[in-house]
PDB file of N, CA and C in Angstrom:
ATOM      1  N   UNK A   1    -213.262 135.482  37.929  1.00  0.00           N
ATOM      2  CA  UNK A   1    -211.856 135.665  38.238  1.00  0.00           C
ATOM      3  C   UNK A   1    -211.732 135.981  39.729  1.00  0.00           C
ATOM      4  N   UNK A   2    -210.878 134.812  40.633  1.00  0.00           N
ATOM      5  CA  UNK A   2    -210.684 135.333  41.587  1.00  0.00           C
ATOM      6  C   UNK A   2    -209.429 135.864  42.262  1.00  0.00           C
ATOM      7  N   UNK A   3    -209.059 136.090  43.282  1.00  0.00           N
ATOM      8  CA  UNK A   3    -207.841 137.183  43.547  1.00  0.00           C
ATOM      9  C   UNK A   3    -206.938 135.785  43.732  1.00  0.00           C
ATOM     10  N   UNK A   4    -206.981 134.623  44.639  1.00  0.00           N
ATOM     11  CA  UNK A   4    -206.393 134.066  45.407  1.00  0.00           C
ATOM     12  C   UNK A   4    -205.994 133.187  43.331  1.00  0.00           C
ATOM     13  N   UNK A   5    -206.938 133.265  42.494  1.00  0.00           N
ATOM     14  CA  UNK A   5    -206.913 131.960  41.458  1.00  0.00           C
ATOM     15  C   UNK A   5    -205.636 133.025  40.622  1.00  0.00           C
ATOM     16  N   UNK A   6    -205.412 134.306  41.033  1.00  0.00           N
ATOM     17  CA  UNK A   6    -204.742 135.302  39.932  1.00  0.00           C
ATOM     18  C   UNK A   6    -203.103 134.372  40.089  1.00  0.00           C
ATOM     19  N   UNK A   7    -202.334 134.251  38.909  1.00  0.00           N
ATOM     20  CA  UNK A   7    -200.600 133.518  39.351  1.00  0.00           C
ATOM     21  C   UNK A   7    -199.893 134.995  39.692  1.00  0.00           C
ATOM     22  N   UNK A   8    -198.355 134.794  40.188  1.00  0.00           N
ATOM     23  CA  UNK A   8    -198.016 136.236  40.460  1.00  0.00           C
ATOM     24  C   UNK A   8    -197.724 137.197  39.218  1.00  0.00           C
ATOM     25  N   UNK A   9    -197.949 136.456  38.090  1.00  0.00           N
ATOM     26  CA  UNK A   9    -197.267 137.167  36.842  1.00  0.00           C
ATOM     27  C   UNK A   9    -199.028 138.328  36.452  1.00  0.00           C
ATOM     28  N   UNK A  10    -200.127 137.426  36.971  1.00  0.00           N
ATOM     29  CA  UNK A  10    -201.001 138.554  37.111  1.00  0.00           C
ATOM     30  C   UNK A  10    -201.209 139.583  38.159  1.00  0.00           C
ATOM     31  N   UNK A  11    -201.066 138.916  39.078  1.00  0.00           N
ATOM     32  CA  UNK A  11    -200.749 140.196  40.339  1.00  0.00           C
ATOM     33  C   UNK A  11    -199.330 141.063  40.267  1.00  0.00           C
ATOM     34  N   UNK A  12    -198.609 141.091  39.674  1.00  0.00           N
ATOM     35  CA  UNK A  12    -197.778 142.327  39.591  1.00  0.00           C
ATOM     36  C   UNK A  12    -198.332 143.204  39.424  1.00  0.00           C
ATOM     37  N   UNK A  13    -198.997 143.897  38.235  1.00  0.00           N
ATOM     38  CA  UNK A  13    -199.617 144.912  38.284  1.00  0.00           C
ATOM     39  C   UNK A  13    -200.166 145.967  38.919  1.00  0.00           C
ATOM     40  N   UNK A  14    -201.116 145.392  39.740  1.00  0.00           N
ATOM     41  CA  UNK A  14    -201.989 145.755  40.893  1.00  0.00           C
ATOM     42  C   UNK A  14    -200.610 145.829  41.796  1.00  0.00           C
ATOM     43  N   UNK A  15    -199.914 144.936  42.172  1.00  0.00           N
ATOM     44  CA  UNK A  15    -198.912 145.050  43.327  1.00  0.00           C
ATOM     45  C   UNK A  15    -198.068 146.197  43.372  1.00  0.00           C
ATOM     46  N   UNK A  16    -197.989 146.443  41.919  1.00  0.00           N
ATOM     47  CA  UNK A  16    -196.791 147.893  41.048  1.00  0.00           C
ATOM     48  C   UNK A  16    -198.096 149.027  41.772  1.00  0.00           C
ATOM     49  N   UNK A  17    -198.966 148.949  41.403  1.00  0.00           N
ATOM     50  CA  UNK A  17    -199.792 150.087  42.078  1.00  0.00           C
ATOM     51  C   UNK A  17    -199.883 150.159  43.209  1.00  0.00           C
ATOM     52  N   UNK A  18    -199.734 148.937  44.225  1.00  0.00           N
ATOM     53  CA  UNK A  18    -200.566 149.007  45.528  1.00  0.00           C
ATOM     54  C   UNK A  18    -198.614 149.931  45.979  1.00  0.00           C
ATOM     55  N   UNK A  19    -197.509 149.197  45.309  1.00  0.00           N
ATOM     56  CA  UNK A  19    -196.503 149.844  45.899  1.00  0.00           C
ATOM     57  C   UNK A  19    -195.946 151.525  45.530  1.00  0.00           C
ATOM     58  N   UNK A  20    -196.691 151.924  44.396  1.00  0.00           N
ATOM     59  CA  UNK A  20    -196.770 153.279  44.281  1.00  0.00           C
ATOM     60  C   UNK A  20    -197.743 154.123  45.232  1.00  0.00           C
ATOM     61  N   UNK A  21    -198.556 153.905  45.460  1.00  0.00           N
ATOM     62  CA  UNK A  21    -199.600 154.766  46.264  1.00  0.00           C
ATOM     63  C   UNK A  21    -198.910 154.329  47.677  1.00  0.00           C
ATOM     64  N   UNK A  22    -198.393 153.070  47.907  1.00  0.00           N
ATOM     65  CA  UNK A  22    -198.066 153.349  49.673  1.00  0.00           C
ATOM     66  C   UNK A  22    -196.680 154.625  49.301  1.00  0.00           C
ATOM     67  N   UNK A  23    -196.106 154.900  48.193  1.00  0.00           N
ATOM     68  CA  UNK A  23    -195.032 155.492  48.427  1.00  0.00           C
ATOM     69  C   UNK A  23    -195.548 157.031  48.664  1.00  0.00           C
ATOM     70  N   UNK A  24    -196.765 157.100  47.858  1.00  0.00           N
ATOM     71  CA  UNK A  24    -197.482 158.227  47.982  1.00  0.00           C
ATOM     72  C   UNK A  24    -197.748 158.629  49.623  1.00  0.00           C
ATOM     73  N   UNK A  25    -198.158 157.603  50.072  1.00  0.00           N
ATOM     74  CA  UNK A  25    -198.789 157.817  51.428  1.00  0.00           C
ATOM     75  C   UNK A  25    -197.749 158.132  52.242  1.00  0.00           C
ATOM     76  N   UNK A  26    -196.441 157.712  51.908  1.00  0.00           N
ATOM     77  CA  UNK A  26    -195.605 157.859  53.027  1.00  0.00           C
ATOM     78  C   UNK A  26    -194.710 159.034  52.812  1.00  0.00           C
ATOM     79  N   UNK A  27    -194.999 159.944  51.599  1.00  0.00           N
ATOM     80  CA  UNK A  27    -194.366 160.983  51.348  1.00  0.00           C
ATOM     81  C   UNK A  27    -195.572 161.682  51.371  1.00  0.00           C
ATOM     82  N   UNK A  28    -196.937 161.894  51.816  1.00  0.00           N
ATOM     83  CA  UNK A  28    -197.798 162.878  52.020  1.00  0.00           C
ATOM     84  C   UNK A  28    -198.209 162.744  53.543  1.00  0.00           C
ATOM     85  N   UNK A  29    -197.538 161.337  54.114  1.00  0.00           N
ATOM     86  CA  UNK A  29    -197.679 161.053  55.913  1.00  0.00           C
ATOM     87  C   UNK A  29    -196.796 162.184  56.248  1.00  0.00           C
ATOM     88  N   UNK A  30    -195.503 162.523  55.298  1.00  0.00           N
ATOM     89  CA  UNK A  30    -194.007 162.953  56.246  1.00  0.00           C
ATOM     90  C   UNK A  30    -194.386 164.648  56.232  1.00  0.00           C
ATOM     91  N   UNK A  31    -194.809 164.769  54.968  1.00  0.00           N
ATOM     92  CA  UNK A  31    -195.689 166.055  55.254  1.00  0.00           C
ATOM     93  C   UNK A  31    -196.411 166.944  55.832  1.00  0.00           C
ATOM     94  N   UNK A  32    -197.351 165.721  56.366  1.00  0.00           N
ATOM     95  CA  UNK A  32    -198.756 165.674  57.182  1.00  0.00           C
ATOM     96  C   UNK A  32    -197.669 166.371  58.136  1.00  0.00           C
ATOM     97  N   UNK A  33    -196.917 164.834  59.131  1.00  0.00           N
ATOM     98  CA  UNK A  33    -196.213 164.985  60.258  1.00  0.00           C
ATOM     99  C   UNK A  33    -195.349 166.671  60.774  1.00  0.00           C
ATOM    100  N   UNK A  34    -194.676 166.851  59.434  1.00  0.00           N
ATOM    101  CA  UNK A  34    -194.205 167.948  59.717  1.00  0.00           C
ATOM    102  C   UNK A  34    -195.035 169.504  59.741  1.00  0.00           C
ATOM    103  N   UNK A  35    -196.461 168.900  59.532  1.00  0.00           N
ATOM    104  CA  UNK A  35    -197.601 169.923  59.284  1.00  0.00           C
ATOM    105  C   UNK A  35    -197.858 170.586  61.058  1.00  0.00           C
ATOM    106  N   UNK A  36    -197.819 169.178  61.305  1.00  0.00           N
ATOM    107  CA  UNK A  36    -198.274 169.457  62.603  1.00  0.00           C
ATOM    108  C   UNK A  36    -197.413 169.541  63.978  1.00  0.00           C
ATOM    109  N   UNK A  37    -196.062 169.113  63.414  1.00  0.00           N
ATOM    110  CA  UNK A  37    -195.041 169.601  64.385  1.00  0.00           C
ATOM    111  C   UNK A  37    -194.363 171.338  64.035  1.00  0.00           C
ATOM    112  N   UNK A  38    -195.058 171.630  62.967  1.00  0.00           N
ATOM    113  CA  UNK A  38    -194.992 173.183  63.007  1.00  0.00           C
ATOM    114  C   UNK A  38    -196.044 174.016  63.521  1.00  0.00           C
ATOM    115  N   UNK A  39    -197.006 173.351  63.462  1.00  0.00           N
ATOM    116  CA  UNK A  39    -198.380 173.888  64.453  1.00  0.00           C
ATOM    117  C   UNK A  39    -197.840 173.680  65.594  1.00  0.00           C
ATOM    118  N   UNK A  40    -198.065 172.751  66.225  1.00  0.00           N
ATOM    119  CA  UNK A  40    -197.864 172.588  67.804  1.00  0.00           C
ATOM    120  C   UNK A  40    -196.597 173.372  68.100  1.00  0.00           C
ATOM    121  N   UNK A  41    -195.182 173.390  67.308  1.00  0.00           N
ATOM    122  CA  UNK A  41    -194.502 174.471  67.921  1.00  0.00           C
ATOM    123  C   UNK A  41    -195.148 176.084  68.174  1.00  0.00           C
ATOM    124  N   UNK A  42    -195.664 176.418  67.132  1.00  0.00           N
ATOM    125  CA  UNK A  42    -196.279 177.635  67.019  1.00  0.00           C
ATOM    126  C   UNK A  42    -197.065 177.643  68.046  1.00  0.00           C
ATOM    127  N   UNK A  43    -198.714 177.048  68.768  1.00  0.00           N
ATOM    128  CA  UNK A  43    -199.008 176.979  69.557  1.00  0.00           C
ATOM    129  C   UNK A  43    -198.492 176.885  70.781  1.00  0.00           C
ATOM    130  N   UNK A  44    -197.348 176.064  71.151  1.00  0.00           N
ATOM    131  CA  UNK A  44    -196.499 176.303  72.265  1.00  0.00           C
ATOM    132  C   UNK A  44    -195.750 177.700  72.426  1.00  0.00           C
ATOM    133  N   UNK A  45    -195.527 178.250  71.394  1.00  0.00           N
ATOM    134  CA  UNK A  45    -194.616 179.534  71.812  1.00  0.00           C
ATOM    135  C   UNK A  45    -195.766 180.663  71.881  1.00  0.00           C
ATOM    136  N   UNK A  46    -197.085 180.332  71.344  1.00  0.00           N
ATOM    137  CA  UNK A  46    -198.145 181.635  71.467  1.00  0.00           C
ATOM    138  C   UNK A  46    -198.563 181.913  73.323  1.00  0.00           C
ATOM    139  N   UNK A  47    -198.853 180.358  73.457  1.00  0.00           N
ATOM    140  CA  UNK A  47    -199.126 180.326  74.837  1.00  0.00           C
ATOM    141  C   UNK A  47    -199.265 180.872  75.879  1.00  0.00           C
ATOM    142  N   UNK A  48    -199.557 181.655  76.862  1.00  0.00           N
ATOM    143  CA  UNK A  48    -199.144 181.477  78.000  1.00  0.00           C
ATOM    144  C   UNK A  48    -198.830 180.804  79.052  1.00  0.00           C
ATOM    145  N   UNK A  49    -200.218 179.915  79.535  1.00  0.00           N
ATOM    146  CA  UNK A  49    -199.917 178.863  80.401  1.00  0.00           C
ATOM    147  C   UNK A  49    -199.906 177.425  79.837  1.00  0.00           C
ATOM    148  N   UNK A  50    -199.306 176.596  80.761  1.00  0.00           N
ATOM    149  CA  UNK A  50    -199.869 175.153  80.570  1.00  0.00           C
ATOM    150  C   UNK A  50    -201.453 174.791  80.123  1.00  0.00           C
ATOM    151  N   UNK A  51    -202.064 175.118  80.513  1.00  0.00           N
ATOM    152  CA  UNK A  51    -203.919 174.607  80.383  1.00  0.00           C
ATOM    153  C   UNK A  51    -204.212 174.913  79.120  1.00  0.00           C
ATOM    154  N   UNK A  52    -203.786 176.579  78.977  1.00  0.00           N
ATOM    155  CA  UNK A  52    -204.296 176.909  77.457  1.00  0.00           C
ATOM    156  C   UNK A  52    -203.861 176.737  76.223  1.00  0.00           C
ATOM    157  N   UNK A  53    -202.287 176.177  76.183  1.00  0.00           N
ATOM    158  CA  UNK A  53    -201.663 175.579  75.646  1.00  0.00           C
ATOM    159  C   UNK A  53    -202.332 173.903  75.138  1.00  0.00           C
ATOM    160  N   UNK A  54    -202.804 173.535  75.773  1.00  0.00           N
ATOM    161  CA  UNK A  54    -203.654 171.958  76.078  1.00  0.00           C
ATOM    162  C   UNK A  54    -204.245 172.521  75.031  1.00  0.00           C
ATOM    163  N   UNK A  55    -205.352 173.550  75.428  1.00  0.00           N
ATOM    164  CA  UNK A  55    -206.623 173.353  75.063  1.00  0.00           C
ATOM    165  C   UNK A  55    -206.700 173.927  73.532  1.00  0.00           C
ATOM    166  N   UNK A  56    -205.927 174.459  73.415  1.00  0.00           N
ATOM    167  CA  UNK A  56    -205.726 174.787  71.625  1.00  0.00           C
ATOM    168  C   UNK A  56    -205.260 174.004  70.853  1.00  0.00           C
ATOM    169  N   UNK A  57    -204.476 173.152  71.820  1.00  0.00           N
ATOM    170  CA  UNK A  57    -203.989 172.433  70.739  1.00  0.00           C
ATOM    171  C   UNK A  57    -204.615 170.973  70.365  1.00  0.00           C
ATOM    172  N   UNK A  58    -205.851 170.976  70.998  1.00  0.00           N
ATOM    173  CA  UNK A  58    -206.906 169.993  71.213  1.00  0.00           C
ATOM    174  C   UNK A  58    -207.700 170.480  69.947  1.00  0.00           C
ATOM    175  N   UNK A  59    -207.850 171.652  69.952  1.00  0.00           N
ATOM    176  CA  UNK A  59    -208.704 172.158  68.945  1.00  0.00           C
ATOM    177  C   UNK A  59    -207.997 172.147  67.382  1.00  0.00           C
ATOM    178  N   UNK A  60    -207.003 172.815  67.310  1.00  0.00           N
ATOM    179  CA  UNK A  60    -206.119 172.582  66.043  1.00  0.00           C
ATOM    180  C   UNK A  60    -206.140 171.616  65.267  1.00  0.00           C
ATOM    181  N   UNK A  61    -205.711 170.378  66.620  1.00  0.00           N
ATOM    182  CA  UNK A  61    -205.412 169.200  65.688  1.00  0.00           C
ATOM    183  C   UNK A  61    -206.687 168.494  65.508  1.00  0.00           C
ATOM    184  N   UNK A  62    -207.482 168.524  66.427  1.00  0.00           N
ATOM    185  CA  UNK A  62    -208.736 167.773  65.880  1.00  0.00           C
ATOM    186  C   UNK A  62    -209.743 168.255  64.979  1.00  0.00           C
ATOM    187  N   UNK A  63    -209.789 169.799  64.698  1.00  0.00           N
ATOM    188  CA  UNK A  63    -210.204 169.915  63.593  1.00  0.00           C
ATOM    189  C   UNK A  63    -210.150 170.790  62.213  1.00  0.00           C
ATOM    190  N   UNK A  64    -208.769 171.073  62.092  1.00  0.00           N
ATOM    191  CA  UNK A  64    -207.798 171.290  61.156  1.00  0.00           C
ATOM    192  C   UNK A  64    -206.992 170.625  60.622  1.00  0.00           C
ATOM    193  N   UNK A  65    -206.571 170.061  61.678  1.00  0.00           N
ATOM    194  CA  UNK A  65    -205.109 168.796  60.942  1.00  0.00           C
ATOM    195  C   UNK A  65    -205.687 167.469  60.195  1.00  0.00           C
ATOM    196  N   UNK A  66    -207.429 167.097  60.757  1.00  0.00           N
ATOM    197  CA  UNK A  66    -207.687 165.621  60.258  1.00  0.00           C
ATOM    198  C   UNK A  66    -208.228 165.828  59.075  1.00  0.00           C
ATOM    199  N   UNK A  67    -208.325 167.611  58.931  1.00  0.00           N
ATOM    200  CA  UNK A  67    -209.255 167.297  57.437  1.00  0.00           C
ATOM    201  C   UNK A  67    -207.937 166.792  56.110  1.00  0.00           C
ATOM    202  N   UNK A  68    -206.682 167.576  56.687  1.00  0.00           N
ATOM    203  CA  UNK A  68    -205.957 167.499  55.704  1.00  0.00           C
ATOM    204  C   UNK A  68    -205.257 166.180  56.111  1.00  0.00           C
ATOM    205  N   UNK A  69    -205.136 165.233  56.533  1.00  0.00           N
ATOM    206  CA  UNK A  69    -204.806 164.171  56.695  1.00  0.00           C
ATOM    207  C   UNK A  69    -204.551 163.061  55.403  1.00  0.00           C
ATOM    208  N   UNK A  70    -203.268 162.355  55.363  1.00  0.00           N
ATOM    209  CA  UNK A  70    -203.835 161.762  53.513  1.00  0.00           C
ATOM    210  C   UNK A  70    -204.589 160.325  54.273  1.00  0.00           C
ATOM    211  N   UNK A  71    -205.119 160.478  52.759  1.00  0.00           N
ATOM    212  CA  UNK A  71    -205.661 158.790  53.003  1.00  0.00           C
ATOM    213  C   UNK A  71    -204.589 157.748  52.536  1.00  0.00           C
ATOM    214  N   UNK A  72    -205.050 156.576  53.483  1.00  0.00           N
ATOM    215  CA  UNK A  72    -204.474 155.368  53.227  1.00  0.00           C
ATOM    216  C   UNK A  72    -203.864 154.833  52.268  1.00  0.00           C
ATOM    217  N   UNK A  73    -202.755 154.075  52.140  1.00  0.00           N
ATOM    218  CA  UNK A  73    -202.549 153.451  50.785  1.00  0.00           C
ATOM    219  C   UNK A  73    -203.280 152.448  50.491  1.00  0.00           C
ATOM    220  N   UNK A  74    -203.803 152.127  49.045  1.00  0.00           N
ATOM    221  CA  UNK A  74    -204.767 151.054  48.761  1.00  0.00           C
ATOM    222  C   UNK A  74    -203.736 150.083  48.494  1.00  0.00           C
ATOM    223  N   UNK A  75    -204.200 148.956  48.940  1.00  0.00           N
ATOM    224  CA  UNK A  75    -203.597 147.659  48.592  1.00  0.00           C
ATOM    225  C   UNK A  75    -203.584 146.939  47.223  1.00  0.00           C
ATOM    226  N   UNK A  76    -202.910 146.078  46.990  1.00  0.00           N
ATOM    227  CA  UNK A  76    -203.465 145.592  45.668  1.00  0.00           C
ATOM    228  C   UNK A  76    -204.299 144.447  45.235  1.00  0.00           C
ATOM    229  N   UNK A  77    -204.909 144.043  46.340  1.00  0.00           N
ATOM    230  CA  UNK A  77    -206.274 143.537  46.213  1.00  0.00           C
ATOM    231  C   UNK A  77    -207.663 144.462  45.838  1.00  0.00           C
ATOM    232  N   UNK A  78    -207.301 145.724  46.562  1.00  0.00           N
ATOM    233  CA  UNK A  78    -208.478 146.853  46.331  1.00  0.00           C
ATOM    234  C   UNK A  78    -208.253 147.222  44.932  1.00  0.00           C
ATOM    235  N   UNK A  79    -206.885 147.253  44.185  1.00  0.00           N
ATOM    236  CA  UNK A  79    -206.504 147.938  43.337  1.00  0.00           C
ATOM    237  C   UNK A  79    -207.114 146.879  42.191  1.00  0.00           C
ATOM    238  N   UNK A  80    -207.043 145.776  41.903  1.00  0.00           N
ATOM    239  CA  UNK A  80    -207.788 144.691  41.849  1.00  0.00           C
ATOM    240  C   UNK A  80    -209.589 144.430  41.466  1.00  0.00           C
ATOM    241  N   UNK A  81    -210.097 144.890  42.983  1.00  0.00           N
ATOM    242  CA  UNK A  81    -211.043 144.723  42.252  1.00  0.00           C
ATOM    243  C   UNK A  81    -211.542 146.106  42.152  1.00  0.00           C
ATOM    244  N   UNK A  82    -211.310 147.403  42.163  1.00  0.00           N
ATOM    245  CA  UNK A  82    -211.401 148.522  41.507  1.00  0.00           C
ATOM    246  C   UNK A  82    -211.193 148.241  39.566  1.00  0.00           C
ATOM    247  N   UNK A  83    -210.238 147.199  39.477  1.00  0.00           N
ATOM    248  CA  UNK A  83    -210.568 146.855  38.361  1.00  0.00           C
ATOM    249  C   UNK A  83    -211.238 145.988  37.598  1.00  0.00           C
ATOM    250  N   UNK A  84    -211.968 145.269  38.488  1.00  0.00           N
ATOM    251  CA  UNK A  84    -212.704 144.595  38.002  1.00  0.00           C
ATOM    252  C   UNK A  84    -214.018 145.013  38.016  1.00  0.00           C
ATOM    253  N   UNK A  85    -214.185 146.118  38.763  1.00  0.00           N
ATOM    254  CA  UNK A  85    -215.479 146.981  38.820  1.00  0.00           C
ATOM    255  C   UNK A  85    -215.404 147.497  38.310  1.00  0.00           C
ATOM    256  N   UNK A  86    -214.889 148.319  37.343  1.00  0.00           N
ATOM    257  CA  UNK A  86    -215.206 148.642  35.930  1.00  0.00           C
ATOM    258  C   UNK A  86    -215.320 147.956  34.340  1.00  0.00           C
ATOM    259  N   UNK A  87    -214.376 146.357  34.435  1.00  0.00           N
ATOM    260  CA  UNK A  87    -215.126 145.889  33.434  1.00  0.00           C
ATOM    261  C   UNK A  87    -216.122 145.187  33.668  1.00  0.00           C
ATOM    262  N   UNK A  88    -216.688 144.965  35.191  1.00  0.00           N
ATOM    263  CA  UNK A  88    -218.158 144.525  35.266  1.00  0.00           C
ATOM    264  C   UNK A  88    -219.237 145.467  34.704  1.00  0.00           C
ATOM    265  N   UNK A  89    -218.875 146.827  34.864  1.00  0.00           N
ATOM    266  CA  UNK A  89    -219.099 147.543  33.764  1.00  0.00           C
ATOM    267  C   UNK A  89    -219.441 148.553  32.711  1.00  0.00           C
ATOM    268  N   UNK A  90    -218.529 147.739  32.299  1.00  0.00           N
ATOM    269  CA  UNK A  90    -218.304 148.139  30.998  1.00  0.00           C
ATOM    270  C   UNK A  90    -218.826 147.003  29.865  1.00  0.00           C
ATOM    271  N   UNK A  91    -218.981 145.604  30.441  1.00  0.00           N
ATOM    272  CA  UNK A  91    -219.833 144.281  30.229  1.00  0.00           C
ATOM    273  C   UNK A  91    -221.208 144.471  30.480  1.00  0.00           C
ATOM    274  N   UNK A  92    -221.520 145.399  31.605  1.00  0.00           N
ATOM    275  CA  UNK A  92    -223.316 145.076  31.643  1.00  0.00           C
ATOM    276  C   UNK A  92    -223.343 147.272  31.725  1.00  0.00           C
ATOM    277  N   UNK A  93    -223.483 148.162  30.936  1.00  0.00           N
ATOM    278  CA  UNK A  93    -223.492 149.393  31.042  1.00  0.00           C
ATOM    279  C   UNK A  93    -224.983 149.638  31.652  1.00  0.00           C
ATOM    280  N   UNK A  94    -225.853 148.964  31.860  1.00  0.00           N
ATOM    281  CA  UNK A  94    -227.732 149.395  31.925  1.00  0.00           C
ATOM    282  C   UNK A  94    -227.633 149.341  33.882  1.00  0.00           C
ATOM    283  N   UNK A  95    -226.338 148.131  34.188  1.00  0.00           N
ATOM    284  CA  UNK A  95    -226.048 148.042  35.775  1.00  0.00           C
ATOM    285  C   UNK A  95    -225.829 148.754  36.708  1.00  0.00           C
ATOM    286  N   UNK A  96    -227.041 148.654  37.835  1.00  0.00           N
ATOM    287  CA  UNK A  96    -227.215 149.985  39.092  1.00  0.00           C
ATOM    288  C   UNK A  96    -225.666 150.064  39.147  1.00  0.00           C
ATOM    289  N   UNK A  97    -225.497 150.687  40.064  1.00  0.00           N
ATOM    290  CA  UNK A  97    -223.941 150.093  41.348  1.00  0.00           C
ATOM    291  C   UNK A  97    -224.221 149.033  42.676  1.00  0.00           C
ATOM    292  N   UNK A  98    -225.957 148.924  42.844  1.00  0.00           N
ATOM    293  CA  UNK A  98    -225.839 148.452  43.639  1.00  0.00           C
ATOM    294  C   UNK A  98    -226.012 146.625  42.942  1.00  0.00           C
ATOM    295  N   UNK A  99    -226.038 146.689  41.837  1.00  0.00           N
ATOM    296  CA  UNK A  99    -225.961 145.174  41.362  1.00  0.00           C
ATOM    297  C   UNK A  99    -224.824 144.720  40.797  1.00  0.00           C
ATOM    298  N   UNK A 100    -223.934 145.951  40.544  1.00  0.00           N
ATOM    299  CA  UNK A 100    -222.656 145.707  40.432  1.00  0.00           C
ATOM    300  C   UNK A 100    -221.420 145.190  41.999  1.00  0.00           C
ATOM    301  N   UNK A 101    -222.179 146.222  42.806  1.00  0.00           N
ATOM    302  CA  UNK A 101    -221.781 145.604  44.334  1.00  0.00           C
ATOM    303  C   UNK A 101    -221.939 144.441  44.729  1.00  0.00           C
ATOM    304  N   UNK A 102    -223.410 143.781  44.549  1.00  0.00           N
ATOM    305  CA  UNK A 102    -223.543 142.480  44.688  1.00  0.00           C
ATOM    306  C   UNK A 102    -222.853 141.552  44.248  1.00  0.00           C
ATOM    307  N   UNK A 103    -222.610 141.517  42.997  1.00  0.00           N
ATOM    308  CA  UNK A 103    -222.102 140.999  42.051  1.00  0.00           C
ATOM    309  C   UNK A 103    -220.495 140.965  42.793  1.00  0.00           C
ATOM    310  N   UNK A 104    -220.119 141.787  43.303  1.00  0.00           N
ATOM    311  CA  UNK A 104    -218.624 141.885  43.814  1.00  0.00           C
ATOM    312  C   UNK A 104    -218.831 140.757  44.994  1.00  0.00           C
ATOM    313  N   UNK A 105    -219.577 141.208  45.808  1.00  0.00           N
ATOM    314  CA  UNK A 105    -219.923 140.692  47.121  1.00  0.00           C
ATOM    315  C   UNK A 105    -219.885 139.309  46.758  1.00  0.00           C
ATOM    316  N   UNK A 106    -220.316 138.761  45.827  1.00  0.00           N
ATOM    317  CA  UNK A 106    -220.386 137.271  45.233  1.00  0.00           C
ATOM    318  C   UNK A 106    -219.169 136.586  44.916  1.00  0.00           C
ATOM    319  N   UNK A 107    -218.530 137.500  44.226  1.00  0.00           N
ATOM    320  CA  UNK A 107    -216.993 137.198  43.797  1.00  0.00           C
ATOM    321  C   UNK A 107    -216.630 136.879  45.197  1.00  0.00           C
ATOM    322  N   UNK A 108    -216.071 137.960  45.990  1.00  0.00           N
ATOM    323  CA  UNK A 108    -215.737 137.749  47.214  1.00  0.00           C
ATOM    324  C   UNK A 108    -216.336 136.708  48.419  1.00  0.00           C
ATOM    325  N   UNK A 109    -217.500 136.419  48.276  1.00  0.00           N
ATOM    326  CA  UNK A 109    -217.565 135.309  48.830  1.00  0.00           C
ATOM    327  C   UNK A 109    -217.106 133.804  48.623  1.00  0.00           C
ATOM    328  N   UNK A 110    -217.329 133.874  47.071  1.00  0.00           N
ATOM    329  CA  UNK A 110    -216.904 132.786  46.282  1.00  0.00           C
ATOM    330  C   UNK A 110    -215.587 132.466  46.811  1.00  0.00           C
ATOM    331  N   UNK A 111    -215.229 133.542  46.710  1.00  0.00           N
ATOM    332  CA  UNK A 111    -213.748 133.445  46.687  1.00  0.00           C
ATOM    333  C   UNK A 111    -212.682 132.906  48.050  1.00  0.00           C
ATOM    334  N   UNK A 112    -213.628 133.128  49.023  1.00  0.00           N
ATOM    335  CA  UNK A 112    -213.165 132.394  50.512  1.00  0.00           C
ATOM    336  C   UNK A 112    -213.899 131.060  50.541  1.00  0.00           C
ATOM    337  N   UNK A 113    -214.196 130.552  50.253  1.00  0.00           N
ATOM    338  CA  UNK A 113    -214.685 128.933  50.498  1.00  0.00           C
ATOM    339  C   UNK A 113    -214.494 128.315  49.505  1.00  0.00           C
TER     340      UNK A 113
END
């Protein structure tokens, strides 16, 4: 089964997902955003000078703000073959992951030429 051979009445699905999780992403982005425009105010008013103001807030955001950062929305090609990597299996259960990977890698090649 390949993505490009799926008609759209099979890709809805995956598409219904890929458009729920971007909604996710963009209501845990607005979050994020306002995470860190309440930091940086706070840091600006702790301040004293210009420089040290910089330099904290160099630190904050690079390593506080990225842990909590959301991840990406998955598309619905990923969403896709996330499902097809599990009935690959659930068809062969004795299968590493890394022969199940291959096995993807194959699909996906197949699947461009």
């Amino acid at each position: 089964m390949r993505w490009k051979a799926l008609s759209i009445e099979e890709k809805a699905p995956y598409q219904a997902l890929a458009l729920a999780d971007k909604t996710r992403y963009l209501d845990e982005t607005a979050v994020y955003k306002e995470k860190i425009i309440t930091t940086v105010s706070t840091i600006v008013g702790d301040g004293d000078g210009d420089v040290c103001i910089k330099k904290e807030l160099k630190k904050k955001t690079k390593k506080s703000m990225v842990k909590d950062k959301p991840k990406r929305a998955k598309s619905s090609y990923l969403f896709f073959m996330s499902d097809y990597r599990r009935r690959l299996k659930e068809e062969n259960p004795y299968a590493t992951s890394t022969e199940i990977s291959k096995e993807l890698g194959w699909l996906c090649l197949l699947s461009v030429h």
